[in-house]
C-alpha atoms as a PDB file:
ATOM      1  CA  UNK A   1       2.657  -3.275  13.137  1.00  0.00           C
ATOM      2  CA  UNK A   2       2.096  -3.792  16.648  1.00  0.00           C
ATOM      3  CA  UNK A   3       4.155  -7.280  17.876  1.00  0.00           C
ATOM      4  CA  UNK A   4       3.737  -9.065  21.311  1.00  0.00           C
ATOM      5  CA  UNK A   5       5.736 -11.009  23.658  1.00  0.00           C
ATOM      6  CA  UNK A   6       5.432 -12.685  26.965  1.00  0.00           C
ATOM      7  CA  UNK A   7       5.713 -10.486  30.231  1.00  0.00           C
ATOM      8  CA  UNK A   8       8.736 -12.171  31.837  1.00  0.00           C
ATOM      9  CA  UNK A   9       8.684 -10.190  34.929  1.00  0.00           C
ATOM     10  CA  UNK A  10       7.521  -7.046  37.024  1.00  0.00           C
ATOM     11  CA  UNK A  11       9.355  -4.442  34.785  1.00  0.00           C
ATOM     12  CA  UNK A  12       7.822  -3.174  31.473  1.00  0.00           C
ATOM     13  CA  UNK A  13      10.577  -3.087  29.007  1.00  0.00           C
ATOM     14  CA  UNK A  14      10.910   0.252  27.338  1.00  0.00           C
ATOM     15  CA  UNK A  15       8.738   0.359  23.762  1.00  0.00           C
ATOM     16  CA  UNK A  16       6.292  -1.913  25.401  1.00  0.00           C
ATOM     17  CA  UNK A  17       2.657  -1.300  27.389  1.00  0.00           C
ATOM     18  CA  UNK A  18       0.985  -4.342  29.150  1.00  0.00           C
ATOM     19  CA  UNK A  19      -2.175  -5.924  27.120  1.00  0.00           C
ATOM     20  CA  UNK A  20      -5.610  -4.560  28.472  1.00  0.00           C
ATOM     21  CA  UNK A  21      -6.825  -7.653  28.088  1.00  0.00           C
ATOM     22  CA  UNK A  22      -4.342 -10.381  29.889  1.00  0.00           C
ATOM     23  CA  UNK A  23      -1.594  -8.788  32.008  1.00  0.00           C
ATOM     24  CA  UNK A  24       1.192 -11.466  30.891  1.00  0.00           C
ATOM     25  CA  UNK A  25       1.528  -9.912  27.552  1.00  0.00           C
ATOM     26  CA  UNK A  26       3.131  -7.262  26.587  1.00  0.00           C
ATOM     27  CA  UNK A  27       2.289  -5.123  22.913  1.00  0.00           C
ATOM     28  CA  UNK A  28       5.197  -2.801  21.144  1.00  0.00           C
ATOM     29  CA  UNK A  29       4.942   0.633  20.608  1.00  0.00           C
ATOM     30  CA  UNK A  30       6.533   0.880  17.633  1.00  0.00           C
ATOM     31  CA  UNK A  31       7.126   5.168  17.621  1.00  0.00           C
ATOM     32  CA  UNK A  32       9.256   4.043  20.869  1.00  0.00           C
ATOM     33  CA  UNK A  33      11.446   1.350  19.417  1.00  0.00           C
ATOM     34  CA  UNK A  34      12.162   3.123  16.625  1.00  0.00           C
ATOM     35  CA  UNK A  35      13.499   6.108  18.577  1.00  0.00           C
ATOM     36  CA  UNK A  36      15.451   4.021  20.744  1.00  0.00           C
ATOM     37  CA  UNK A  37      16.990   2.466  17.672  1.00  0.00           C
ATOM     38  CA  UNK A  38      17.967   5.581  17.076  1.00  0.00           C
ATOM     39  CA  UNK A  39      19.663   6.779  19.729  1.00  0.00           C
ATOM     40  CA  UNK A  40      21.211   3.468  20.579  1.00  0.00           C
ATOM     41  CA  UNK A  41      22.866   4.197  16.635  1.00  0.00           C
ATOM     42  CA  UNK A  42      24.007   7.894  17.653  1.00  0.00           C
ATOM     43  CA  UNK A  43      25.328   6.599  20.996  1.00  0.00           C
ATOM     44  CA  UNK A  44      27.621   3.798  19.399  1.00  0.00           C
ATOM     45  CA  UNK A  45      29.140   6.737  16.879  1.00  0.00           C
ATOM     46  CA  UNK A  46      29.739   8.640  19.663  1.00  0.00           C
ATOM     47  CA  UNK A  47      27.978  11.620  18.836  1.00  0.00           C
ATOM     48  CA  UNK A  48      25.299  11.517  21.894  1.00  0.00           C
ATOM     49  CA  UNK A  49      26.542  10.560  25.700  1.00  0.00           C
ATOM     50  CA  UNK A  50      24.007   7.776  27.665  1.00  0.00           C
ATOM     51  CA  UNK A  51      22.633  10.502  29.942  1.00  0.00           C
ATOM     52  CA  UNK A  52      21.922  12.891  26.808  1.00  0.00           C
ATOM     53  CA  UNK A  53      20.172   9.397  24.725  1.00  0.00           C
ATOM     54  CA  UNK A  54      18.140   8.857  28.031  1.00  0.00           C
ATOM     55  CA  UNK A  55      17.124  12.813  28.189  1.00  0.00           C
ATOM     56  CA  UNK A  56      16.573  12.850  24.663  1.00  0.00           C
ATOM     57  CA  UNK A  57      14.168   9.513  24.637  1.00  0.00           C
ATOM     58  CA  UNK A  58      12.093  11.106  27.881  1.00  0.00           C
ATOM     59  CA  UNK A  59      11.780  14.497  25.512  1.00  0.00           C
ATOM     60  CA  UNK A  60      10.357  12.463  22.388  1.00  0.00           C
ATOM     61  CA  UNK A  61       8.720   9.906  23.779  1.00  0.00           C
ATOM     62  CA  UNK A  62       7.274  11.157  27.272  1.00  0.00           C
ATOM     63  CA  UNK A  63       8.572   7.963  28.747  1.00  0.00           C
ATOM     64  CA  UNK A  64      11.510   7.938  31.421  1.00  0.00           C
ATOM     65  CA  UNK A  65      14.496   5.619  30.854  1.00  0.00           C
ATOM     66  CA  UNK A  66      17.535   6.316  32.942  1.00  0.00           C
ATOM     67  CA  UNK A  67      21.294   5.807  31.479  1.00  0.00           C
ATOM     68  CA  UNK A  68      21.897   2.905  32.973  1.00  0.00           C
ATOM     69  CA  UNK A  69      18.909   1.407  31.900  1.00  0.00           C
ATOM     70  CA  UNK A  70      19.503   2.488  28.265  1.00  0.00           C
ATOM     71  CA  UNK A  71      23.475   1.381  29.008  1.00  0.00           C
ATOM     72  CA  UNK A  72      21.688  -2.466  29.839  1.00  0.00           C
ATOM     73  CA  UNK A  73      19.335  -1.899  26.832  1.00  0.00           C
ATOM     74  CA  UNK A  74      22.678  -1.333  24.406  1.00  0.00           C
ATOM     75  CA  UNK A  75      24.796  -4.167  26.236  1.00  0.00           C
ATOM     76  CA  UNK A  76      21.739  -6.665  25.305  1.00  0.00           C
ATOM     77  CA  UNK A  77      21.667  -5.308  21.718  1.00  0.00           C
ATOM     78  CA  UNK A  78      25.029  -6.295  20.875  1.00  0.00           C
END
């Protein structure tokens, strides 16, 4: 199920593409949320590092995400 929120700036948050029709909304991508869930889960056990969650999104999901952004993305979660 495909949810949407307001664009609140110039970045596209990761699991989200802009709306074709009207450029201040932004639609989910579901496959990529769920593997950042994920990751974020196998990062807070310990058993992946932040670079190898970033690598390991870019592999799946074709989209880049550096560690830091993923360490930002994890900070916000909790």
């Amino acid at each position: 199920m495909e949810t949407t929120k307001k664009r609140k700036g110039p970045t596209i948050p990761f699991g989200y593409k802009v709306d074709k029709d009207n450029n201040k909304i932004l639609i989910s991508i579901p496959f990529e949320l769920e593997a950042l869930k994920e990751i974020i889960e196998l990062i807070k056990q310990k058993v992946l590092s932040l670079r190898e969650g970033a690598l390991w999104l870019q592999h799946k999901t074709g989209r880049k995400l550096s560690h830091q952004g993923l360490k930002k993305i994890i900070a916000k979660d909790e």
